[in-house]
PDB file of N, CA and C in Angstrom:
ATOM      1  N   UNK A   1      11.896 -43.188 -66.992  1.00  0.00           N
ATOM      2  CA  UNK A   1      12.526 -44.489 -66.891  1.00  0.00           C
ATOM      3  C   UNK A   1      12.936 -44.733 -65.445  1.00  0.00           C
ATOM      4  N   UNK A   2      12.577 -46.125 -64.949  1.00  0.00           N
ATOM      5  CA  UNK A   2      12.732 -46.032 -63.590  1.00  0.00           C
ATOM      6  C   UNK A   2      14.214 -46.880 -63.498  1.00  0.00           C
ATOM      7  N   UNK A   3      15.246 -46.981 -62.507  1.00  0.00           N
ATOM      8  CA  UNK A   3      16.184 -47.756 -62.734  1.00  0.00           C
ATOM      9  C   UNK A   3      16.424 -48.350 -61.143  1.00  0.00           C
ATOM     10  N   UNK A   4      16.692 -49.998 -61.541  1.00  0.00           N
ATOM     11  CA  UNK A   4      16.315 -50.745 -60.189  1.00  0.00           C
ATOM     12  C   UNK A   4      17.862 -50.980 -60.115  1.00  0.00           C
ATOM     13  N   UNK A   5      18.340 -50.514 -58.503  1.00  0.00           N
ATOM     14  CA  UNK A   5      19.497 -51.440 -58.339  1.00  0.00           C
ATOM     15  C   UNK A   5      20.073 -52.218 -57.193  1.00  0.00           C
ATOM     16  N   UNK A   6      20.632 -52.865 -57.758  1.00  0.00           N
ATOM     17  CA  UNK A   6      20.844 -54.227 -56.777  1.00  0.00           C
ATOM     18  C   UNK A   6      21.479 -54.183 -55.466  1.00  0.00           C
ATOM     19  N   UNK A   7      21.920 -55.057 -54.417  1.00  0.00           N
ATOM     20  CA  UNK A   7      21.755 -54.920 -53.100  1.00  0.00           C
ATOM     21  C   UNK A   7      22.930 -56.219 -53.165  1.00  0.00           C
ATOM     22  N   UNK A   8      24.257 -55.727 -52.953  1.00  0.00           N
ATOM     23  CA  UNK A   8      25.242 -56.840 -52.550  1.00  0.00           C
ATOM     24  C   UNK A   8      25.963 -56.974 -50.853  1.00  0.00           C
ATOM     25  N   UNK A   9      26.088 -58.321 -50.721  1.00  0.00           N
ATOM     26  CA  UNK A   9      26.848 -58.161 -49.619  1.00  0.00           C
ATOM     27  C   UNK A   9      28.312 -58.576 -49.881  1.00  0.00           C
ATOM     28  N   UNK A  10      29.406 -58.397 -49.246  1.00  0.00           N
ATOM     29  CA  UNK A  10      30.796 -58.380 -49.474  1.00  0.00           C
ATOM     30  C   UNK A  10      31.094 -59.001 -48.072  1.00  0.00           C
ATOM     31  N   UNK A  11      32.294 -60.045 -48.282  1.00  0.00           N
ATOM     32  CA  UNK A  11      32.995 -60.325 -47.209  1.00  0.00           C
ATOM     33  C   UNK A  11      32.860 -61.570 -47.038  1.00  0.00           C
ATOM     34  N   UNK A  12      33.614 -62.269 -46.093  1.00  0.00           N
ATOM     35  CA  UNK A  12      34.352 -63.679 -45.766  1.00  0.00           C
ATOM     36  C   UNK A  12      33.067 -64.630 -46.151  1.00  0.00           C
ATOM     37  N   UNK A  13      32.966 -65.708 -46.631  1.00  0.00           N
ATOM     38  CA  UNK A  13      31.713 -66.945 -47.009  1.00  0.00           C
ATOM     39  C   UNK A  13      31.199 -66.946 -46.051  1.00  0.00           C
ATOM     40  N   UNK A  14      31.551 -67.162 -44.567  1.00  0.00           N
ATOM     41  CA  UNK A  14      30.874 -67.556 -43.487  1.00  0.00           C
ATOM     42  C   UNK A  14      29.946 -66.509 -42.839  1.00  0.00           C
ATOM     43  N   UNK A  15      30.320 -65.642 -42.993  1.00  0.00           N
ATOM     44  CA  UNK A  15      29.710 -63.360 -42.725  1.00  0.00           C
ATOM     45  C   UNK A  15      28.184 -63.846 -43.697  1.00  0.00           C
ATOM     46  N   UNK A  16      28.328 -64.118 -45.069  1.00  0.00           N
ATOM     47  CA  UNK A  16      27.571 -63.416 -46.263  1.00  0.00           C
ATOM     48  C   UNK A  16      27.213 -64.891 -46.001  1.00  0.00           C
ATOM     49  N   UNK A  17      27.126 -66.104 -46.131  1.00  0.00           N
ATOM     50  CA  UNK A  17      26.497 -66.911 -47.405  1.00  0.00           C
ATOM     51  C   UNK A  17      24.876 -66.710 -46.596  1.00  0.00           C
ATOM     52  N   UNK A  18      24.264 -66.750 -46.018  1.00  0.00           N
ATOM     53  CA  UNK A  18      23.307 -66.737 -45.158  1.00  0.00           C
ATOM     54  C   UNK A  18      22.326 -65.056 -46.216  1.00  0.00           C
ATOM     55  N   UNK A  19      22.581 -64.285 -46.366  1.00  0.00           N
ATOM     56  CA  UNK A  19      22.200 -62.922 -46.984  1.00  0.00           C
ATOM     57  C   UNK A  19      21.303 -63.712 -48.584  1.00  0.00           C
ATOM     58  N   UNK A  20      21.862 -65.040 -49.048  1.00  0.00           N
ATOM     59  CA  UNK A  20      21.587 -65.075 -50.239  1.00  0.00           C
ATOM     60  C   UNK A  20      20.418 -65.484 -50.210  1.00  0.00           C
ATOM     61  N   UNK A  21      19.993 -66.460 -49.237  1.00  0.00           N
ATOM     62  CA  UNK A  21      18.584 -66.557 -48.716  1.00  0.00           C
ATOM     63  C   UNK A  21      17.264 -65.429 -48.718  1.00  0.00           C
ATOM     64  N   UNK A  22      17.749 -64.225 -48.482  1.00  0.00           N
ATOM     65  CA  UNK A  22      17.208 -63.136 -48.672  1.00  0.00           C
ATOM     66  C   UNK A  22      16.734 -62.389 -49.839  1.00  0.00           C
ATOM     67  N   UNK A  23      17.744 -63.126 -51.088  1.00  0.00           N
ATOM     68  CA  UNK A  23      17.586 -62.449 -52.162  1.00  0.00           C
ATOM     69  C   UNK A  23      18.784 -61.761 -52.820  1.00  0.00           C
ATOM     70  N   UNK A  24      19.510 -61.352 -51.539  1.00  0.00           N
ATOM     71  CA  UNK A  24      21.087 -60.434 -52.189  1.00  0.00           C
ATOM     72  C   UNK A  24      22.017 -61.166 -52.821  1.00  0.00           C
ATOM     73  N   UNK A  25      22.901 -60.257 -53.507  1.00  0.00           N
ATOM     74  CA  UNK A  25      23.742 -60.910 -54.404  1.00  0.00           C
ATOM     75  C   UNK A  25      24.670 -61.065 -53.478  1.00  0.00           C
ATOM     76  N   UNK A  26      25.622 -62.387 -52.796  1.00  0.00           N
ATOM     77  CA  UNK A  26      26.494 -62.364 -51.998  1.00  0.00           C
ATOM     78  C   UNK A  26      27.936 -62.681 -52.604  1.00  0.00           C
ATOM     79  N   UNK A  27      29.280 -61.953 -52.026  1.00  0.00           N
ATOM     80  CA  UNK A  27      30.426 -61.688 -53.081  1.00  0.00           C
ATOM     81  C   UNK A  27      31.278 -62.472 -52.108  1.00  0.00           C
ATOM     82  N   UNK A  28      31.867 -63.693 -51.799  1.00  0.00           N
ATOM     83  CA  UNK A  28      32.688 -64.046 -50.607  1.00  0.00           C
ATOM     84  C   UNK A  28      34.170 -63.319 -51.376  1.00  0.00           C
ATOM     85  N   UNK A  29      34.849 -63.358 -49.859  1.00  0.00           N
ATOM     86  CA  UNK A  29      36.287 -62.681 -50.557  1.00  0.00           C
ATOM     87  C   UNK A  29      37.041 -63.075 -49.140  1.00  0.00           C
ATOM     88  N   UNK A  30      37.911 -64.053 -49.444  1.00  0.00           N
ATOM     89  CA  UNK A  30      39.009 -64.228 -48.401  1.00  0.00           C
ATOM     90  C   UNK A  30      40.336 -63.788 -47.805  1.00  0.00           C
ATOM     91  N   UNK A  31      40.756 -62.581 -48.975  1.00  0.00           N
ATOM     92  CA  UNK A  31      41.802 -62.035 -49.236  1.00  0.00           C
ATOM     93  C   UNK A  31      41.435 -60.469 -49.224  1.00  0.00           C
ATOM     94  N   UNK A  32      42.147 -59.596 -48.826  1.00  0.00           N
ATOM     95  CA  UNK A  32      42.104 -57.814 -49.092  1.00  0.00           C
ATOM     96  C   UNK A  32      42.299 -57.852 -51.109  1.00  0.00           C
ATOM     97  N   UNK A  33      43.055 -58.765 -51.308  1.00  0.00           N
ATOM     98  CA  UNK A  33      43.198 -58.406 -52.775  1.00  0.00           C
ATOM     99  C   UNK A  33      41.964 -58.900 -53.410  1.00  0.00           C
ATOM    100  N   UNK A  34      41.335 -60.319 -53.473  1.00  0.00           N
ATOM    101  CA  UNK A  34      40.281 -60.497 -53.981  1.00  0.00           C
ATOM    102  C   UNK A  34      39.203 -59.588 -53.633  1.00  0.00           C
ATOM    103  N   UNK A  35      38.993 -59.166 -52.100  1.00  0.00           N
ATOM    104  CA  UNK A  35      37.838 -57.983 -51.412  1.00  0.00           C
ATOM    105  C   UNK A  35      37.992 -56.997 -52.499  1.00  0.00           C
ATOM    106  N   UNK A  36      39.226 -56.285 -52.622  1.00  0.00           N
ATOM    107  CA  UNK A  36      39.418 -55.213 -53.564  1.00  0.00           C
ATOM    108  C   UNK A  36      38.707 -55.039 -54.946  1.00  0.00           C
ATOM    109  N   UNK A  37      38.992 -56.540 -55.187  1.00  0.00           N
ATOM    110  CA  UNK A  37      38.752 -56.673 -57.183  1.00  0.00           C
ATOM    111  C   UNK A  37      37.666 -56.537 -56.977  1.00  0.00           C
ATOM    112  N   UNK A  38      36.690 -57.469 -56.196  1.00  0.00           N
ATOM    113  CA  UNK A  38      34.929 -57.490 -56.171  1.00  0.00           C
ATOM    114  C   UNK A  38      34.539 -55.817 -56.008  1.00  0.00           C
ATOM    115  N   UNK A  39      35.048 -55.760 -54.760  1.00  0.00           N
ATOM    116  CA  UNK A  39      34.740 -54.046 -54.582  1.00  0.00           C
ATOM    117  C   UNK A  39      34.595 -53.115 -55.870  1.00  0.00           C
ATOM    118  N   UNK A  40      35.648 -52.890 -56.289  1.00  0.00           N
ATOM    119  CA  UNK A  40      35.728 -52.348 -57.476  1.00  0.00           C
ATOM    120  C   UNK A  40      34.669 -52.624 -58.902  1.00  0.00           C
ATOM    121  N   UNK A  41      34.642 -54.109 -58.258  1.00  0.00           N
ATOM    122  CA  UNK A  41      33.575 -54.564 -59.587  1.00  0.00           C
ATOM    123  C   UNK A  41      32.198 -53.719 -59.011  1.00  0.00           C
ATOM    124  N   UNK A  42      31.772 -53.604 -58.164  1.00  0.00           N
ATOM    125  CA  UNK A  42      30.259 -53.548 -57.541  1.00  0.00           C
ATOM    126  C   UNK A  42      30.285 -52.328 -57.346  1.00  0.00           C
ATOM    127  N   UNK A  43      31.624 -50.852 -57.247  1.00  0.00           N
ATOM    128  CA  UNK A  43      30.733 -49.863 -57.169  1.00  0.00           C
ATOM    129  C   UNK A  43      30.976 -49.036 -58.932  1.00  0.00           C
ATOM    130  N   UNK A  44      31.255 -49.878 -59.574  1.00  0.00           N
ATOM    131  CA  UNK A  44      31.579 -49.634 -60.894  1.00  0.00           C
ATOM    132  C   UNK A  44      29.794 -50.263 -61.452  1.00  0.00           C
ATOM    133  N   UNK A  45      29.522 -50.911 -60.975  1.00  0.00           N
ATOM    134  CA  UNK A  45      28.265 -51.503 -61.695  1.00  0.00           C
ATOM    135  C   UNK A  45      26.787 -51.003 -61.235  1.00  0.00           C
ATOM    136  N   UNK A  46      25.508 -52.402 -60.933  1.00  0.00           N
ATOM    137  CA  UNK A  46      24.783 -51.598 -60.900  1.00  0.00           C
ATOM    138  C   UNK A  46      24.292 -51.719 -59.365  1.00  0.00           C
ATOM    139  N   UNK A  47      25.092 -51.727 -58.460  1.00  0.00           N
ATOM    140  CA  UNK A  47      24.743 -51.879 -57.347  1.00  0.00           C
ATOM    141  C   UNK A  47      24.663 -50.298 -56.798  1.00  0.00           C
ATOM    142  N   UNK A  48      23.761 -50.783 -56.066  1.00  0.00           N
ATOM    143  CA  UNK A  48      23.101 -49.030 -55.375  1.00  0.00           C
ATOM    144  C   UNK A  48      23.488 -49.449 -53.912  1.00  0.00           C
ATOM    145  N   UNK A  49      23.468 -50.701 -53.055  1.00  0.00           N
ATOM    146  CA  UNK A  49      23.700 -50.760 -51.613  1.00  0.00           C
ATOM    147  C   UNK A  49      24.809 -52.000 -51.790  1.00  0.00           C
ATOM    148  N   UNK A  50      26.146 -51.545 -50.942  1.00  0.00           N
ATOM    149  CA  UNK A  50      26.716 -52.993 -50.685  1.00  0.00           C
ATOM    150  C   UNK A  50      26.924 -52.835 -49.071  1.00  0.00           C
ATOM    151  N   UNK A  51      26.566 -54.108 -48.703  1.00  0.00           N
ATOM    152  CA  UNK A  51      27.014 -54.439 -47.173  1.00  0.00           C
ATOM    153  C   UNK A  51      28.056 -55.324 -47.615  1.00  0.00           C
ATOM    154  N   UNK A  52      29.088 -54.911 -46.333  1.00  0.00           N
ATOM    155  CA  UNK A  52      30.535 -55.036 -46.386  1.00  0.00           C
ATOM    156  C   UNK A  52      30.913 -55.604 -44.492  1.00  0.00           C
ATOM    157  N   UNK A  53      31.341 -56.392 -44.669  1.00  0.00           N
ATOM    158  CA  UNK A  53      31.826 -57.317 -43.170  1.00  0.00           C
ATOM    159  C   UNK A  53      32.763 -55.795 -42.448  1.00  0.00           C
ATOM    160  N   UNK A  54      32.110 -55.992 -41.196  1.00  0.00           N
ATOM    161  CA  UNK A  54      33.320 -54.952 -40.807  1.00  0.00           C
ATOM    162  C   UNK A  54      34.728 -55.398 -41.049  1.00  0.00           C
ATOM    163  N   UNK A  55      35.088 -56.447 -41.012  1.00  0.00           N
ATOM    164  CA  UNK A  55      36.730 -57.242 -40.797  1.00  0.00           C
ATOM    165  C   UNK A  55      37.056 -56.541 -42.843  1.00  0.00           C
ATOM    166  N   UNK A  56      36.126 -56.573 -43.696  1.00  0.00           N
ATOM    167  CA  UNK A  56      36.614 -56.258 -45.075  1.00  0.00           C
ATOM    168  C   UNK A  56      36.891 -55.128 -45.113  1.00  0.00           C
ATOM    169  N   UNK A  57      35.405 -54.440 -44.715  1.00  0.00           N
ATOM    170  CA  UNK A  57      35.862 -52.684 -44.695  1.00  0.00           C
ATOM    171  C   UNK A  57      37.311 -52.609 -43.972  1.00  0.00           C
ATOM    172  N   UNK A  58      37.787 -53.124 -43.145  1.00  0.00           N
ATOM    173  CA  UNK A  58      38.942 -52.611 -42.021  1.00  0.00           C
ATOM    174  C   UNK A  58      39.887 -53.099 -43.327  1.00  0.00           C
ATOM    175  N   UNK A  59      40.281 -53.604 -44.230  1.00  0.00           N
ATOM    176  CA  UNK A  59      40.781 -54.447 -44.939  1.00  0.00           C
ATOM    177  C   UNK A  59      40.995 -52.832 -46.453  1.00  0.00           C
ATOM    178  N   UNK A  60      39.668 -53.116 -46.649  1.00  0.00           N
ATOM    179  CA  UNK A  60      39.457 -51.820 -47.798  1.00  0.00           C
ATOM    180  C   UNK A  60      38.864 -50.305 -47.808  1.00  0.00           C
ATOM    181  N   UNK A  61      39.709 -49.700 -46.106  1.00  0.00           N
ATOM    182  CA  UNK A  61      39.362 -48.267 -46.416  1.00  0.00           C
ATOM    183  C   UNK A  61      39.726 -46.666 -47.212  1.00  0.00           C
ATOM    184  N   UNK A  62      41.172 -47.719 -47.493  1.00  0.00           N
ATOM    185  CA  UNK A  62      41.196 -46.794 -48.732  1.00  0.00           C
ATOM    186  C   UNK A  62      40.501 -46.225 -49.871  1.00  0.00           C
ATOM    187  N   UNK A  63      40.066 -47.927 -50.602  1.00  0.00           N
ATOM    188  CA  UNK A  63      38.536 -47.835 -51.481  1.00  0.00           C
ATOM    189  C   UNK A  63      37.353 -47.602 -51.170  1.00  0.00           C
ATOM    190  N   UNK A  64      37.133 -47.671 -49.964  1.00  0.00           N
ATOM    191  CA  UNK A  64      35.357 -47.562 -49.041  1.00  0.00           C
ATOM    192  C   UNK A  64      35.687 -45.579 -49.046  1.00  0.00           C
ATOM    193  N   UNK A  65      36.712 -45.060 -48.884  1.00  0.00           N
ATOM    194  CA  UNK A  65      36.601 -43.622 -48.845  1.00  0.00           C
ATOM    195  C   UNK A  65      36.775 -42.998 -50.341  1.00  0.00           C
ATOM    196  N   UNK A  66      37.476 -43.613 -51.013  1.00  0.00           N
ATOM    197  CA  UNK A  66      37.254 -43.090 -52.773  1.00  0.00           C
ATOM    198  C   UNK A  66      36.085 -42.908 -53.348  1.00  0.00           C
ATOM    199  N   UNK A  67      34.661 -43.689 -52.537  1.00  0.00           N
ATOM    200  CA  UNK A  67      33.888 -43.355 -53.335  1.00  0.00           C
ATOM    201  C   UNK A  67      33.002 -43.030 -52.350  1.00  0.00           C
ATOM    202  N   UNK A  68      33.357 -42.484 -51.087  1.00  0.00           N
ATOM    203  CA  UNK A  68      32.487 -42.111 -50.305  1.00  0.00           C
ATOM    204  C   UNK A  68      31.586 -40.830 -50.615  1.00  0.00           C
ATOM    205  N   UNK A  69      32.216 -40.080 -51.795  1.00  0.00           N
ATOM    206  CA  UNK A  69      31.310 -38.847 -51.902  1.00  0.00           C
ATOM    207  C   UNK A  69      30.307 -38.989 -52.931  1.00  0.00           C
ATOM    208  N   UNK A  70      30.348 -39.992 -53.678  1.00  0.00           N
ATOM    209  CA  UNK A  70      29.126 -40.463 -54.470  1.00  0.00           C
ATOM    210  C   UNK A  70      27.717 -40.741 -53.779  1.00  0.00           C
ATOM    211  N   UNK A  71      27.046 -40.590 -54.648  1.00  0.00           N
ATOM    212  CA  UNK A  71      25.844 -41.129 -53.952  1.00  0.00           C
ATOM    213  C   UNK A  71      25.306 -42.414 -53.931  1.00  0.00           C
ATOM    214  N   UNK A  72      26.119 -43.191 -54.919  1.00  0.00           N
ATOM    215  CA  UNK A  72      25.648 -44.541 -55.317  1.00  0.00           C
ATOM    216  C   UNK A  72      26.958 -45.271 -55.333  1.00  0.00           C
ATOM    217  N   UNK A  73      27.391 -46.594 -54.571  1.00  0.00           N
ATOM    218  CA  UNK A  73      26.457 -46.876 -54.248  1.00  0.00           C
ATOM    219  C   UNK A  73      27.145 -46.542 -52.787  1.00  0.00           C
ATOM    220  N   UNK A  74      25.997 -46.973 -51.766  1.00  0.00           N
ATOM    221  CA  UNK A  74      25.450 -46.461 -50.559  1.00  0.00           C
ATOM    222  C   UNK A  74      26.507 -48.168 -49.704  1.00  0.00           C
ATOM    223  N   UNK A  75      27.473 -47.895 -49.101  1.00  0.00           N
ATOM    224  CA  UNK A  75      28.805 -48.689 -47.954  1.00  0.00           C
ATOM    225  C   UNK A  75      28.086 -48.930 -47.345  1.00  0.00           C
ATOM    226  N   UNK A  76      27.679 -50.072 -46.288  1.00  0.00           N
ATOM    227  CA  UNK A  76      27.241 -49.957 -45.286  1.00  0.00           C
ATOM    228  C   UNK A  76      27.534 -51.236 -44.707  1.00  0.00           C
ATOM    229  N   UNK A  77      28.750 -50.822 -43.539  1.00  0.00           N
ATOM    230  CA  UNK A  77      29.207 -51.765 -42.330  1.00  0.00           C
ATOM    231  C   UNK A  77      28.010 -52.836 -41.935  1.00  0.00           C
ATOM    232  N   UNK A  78      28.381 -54.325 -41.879  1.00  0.00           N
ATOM    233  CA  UNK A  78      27.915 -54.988 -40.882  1.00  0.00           C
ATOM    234  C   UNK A  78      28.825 -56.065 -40.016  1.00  0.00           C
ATOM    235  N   UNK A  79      28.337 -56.676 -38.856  1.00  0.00           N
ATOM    236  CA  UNK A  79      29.330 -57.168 -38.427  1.00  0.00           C
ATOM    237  C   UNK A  79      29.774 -58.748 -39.261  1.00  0.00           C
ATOM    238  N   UNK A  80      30.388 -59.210 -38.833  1.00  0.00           N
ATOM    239  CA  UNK A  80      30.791 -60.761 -39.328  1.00  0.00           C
ATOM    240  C   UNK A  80      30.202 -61.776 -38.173  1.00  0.00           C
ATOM    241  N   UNK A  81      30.620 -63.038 -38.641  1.00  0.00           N
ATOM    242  CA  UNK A  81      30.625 -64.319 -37.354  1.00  0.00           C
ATOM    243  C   UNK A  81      32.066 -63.854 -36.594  1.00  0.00           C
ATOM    244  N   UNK A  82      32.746 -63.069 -36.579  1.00  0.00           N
ATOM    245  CA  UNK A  82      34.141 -62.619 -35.917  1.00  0.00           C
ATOM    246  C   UNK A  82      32.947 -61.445 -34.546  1.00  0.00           C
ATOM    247  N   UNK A  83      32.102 -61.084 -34.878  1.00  0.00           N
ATOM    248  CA  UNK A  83      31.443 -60.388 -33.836  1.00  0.00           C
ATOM    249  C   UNK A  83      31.519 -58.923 -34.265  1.00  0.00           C
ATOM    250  N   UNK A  84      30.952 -57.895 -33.606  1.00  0.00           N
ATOM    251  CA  UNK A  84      30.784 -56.673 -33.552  1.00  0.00           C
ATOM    252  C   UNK A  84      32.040 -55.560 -33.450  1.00  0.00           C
ATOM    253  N   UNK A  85      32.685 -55.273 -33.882  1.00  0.00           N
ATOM    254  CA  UNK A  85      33.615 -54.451 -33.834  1.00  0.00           C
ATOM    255  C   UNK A  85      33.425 -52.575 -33.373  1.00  0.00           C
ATOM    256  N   UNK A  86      32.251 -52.579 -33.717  1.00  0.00           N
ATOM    257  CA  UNK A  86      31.821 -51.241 -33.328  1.00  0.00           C
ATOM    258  C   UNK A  86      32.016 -50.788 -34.562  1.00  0.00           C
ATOM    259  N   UNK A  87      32.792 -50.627 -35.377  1.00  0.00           N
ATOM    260  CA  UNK A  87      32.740 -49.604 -36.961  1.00  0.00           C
ATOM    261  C   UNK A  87      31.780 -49.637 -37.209  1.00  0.00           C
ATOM    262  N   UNK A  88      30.555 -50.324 -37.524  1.00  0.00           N
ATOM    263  CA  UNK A  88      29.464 -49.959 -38.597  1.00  0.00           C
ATOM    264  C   UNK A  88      28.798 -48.946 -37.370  1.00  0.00           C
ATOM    265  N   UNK A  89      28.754 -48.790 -35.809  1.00  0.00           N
ATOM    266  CA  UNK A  89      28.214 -47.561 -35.337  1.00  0.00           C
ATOM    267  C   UNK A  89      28.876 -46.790 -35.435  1.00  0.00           C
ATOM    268  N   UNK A  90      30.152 -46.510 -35.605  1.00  0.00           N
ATOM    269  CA  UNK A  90      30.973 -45.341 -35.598  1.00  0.00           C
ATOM    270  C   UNK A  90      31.179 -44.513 -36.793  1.00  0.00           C
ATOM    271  N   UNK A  91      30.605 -45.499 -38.379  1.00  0.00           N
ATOM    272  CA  UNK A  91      30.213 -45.025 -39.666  1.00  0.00           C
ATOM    273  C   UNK A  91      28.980 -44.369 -39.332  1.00  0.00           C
ATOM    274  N   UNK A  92      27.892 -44.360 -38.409  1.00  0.00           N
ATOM    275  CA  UNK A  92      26.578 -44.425 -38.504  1.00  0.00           C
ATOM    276  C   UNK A  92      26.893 -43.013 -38.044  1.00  0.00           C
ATOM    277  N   UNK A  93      27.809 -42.816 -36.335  1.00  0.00           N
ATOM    278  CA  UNK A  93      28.116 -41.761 -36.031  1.00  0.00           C
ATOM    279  C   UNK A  93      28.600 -40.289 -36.363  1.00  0.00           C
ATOM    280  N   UNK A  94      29.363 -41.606 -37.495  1.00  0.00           N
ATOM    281  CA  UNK A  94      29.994 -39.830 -38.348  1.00  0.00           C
ATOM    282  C   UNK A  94      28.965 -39.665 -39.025  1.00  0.00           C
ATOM    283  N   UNK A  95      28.699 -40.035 -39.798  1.00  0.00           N
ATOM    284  CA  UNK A  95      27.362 -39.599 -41.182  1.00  0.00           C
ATOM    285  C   UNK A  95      26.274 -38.720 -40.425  1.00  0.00           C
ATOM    286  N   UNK A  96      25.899 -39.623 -39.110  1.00  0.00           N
ATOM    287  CA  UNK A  96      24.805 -38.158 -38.270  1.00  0.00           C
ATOM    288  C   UNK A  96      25.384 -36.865 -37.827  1.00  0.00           C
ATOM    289  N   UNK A  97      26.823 -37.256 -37.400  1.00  0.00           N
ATOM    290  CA  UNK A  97      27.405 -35.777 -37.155  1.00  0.00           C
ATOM    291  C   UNK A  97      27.534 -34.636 -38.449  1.00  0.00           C
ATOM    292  N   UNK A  98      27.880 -35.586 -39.423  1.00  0.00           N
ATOM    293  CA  UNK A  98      28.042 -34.707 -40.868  1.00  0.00           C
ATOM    294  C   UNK A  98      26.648 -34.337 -41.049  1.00  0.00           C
ATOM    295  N   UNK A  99      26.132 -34.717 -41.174  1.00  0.00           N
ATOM    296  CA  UNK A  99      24.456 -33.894 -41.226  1.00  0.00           C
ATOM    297  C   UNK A  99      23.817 -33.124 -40.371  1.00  0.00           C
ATOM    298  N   UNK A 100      23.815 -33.365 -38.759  1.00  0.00           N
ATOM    299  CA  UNK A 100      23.289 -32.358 -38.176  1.00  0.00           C
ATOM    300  C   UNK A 100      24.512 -31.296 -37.302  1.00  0.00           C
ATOM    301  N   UNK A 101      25.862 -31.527 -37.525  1.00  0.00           N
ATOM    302  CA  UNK A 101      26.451 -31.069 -37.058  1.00  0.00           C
ATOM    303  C   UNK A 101      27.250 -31.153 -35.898  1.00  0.00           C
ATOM    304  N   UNK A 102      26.272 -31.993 -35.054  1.00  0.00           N
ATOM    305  CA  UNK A 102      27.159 -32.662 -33.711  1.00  0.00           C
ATOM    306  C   UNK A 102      26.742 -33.954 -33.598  1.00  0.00           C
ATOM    307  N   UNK A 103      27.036 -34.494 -32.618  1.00  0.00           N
ATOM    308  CA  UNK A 103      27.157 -35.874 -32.267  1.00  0.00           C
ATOM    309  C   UNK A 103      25.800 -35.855 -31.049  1.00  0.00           C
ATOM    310  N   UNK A 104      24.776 -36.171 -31.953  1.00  0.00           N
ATOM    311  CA  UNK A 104      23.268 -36.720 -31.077  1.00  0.00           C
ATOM    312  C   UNK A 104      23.277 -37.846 -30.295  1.00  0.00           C
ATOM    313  N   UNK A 105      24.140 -39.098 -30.932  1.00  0.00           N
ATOM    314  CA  UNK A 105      24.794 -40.185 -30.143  1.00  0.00           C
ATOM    315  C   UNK A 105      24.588 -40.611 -29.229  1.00  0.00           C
ATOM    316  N   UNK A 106      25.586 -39.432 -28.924  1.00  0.00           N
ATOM    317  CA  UNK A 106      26.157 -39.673 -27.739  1.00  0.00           C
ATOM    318  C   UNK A 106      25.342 -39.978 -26.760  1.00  0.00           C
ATOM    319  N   UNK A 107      25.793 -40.459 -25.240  1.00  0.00           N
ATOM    320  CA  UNK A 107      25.469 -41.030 -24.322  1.00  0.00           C
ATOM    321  C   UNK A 107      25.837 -39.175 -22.864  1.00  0.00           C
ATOM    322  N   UNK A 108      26.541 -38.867 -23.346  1.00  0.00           N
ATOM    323  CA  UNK A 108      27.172 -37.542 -22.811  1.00  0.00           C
ATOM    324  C   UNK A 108      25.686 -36.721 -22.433  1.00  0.00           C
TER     325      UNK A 108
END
């Protein structure tokens, strides 16, 4: 049995509505408390990837680390119309360090 799962994005209307064009399921959330409820809804269900506004993740890392040791579904930082914050490279950073051990990264 093969099992297909879905691909959400999370975060402010103006970040996401543009993603739905693509096909993804887009979740606007203007509030840390509404971000929360959706959150919760989407890694409880059948979503396998959610992209998350950096400004939300900064909002919900308490919950973005509760289920960080799962395998499903799969966090992944992007920026907003607020611009680049650097977190979604510095998620990218740790995850390569946790796997090969050091920081390839770097510029050093």
């Amino acid at each position: 049995m093969r099992c297909m799962y879905k691909i959400a994005v999370l975060g402010d209307y103006d970040s996401i509505y543009g993603y739905a064009a693509l096909g993804l399921s887009i979740f606007p959330a203007g509030s840390r408390e509404r971000g929360a409820e959706l959150f919760g809804q989407l890694t409880a269900g059948e979503y396998g990837i959610i992209y998350i506004t950096e400004a939300m993740a900064g909002m919900l890392e308490e919950e973005i680390e509760s289920c960080s040791g799962r395998m499903y579904p799969a966090v992944i930082r992007i920026p907003g119309i607020s611009g680049n914050t650097g977190e979604g490279m510095a998620q990218v950073r740790k995850f390569v360090e946790r796997a090969v051990g050091s920081d390839i990264l770097s510029d050093d």
